[in-house]
C-alpha atoms as a PDB file:
ATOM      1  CA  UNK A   1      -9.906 -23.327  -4.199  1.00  0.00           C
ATOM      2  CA  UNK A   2      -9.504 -20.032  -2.049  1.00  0.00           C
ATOM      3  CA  UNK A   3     -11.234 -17.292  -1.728  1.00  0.00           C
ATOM      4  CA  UNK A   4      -9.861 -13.862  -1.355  1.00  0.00           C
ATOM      5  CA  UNK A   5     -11.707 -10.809  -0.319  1.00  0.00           C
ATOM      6  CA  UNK A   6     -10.251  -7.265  -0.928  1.00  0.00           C
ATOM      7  CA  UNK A   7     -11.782  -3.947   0.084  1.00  0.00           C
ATOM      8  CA  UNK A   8     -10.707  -1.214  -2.373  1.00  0.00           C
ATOM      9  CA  UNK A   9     -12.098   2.193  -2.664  1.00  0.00           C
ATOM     10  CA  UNK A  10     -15.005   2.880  -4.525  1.00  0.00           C
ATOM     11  CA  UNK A  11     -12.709   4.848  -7.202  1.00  0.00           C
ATOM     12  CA  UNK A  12     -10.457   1.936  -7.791  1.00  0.00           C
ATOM     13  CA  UNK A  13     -12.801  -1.128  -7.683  1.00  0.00           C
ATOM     14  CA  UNK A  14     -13.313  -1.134 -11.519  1.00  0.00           C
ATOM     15  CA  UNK A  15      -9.943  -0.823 -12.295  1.00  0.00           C
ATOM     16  CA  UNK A  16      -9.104  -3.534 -10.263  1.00  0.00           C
ATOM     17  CA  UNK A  17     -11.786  -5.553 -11.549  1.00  0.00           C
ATOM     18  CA  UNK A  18     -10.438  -5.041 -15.011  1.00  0.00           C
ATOM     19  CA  UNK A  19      -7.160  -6.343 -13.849  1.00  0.00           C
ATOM     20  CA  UNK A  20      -8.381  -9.742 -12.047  1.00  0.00           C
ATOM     21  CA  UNK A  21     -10.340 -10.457 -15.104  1.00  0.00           C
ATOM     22  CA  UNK A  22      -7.276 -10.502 -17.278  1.00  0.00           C
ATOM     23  CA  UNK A  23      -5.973 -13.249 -15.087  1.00  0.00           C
ATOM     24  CA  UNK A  24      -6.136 -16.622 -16.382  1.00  0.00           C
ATOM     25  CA  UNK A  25      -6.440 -18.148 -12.939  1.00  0.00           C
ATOM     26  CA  UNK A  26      -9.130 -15.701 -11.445  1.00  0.00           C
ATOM     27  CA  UNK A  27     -12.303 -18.116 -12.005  1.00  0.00           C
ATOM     28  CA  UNK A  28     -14.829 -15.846 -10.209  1.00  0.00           C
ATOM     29  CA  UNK A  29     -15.212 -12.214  -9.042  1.00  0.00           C
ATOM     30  CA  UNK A  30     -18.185 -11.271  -6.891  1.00  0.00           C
ATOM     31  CA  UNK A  31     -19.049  -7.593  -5.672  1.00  0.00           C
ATOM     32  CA  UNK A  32     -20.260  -6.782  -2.499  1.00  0.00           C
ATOM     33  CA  UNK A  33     -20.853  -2.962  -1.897  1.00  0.00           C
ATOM     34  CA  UNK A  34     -20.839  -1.399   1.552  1.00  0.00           C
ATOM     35  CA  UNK A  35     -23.340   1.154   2.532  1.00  0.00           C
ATOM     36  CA  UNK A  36     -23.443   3.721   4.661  1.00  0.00           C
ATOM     37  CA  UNK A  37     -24.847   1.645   7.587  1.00  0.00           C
ATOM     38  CA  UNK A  38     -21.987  -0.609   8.129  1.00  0.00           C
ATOM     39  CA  UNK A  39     -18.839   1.106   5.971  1.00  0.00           C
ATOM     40  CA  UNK A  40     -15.895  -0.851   6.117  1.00  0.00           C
ATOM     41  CA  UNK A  41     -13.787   2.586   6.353  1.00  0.00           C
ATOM     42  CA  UNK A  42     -14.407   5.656   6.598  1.00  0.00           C
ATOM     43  CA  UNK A  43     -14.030   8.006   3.674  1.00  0.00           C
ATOM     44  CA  UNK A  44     -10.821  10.206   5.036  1.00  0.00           C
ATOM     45  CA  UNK A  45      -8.175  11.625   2.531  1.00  0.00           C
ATOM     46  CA  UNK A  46      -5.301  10.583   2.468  1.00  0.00           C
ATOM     47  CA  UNK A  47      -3.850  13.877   3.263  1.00  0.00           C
ATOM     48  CA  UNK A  48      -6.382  13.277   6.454  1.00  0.00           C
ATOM     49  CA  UNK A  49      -5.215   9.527   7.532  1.00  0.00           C
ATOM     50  CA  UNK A  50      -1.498  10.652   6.995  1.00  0.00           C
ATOM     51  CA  UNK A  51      -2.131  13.805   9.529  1.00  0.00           C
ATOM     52  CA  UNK A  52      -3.621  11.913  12.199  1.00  0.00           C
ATOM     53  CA  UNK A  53      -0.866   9.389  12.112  1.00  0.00           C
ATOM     54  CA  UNK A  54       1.419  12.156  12.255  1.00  0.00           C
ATOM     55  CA  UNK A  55      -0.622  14.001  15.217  1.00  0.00           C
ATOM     56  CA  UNK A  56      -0.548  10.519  17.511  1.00  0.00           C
ATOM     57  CA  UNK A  57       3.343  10.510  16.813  1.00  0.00           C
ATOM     58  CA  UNK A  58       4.042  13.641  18.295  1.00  0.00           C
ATOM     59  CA  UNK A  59       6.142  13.810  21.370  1.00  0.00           C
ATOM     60  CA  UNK A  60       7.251  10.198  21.172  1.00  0.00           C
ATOM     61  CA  UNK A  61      10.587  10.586  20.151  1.00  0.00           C
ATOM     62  CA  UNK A  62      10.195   8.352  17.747  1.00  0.00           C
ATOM     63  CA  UNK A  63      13.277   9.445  15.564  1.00  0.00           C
ATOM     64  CA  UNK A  64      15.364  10.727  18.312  1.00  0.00           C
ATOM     65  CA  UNK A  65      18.274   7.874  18.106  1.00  0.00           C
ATOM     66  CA  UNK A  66      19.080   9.013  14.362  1.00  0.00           C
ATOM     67  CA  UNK A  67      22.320  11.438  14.551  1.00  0.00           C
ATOM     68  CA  UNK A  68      22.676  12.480  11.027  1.00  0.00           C
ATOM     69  CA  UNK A  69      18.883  12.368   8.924  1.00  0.00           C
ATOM     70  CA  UNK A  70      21.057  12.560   5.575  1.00  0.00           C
ATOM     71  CA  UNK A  71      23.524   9.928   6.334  1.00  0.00           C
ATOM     72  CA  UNK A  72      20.132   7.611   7.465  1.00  0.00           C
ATOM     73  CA  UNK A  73      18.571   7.996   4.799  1.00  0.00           C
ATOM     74  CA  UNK A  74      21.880   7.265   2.301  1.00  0.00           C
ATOM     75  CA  UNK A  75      21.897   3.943   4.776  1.00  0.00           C
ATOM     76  CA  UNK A  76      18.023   2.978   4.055  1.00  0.00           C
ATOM     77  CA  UNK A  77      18.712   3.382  -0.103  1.00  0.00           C
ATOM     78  CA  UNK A  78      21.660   1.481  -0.233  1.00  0.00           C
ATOM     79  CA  UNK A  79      18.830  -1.533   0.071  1.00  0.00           C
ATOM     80  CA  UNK A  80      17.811  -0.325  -3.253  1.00  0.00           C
ATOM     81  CA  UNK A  81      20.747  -0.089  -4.731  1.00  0.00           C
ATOM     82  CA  UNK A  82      21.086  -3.108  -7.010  1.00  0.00           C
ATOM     83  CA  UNK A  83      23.385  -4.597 -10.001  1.00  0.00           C
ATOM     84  CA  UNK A  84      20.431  -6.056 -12.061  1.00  0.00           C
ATOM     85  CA  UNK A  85      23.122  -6.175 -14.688  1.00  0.00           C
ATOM     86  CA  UNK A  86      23.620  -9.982 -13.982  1.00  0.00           C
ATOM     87  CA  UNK A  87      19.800 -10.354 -13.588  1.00  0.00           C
ATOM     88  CA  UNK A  88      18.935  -9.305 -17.056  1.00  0.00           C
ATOM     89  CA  UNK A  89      22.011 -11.679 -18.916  1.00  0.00           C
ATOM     90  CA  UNK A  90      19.859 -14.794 -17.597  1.00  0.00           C
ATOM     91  CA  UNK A  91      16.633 -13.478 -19.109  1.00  0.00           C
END
């Protein structure tokens, strides 16, 4: 048997408890709440998280190879582009 622990936010653990429950092979599921003493993040926004990430990037050039943004990004979605067409005749 394994054992998997996940650390959700406070918001989400019931839904996600809701979900493993519903799963036939989910045997167990324990709750272990964190307290302010030992938090296992802290309690940033998103909005917050996503700014400091961008702050630390600044000035590294991290995008400066890329000629054409537009033409990039077509590239990246082509990876998304599938025919699922022959996928869904073998279902």
């Amino acid at each position: 048997m394994t054992i998997l622990k996940v650390t959700v936010e406070d918001e989400q653990a019931d839904l996600l408890r809701k979900l493993l429950q519903e799963v036939s092979y989910v045997k167990n599921i324990e709750e272990d709440l964190q307290t302010n003493d030992n938090p296992i993040s802290t309690s940033e926004s998103s909005n917050e998280k996503i700014k400091k990430i961008l702050d630390k990037a600044k000035g590294k050039g991290l995008f400066k190879d890329i000629k054409d943004p537009v033409e990039w990004q077509r590239e990246l979605r082509k990876e998304w582009d599938c025919d699922f067409s022959n996928v869904l005749k073998t279902i």
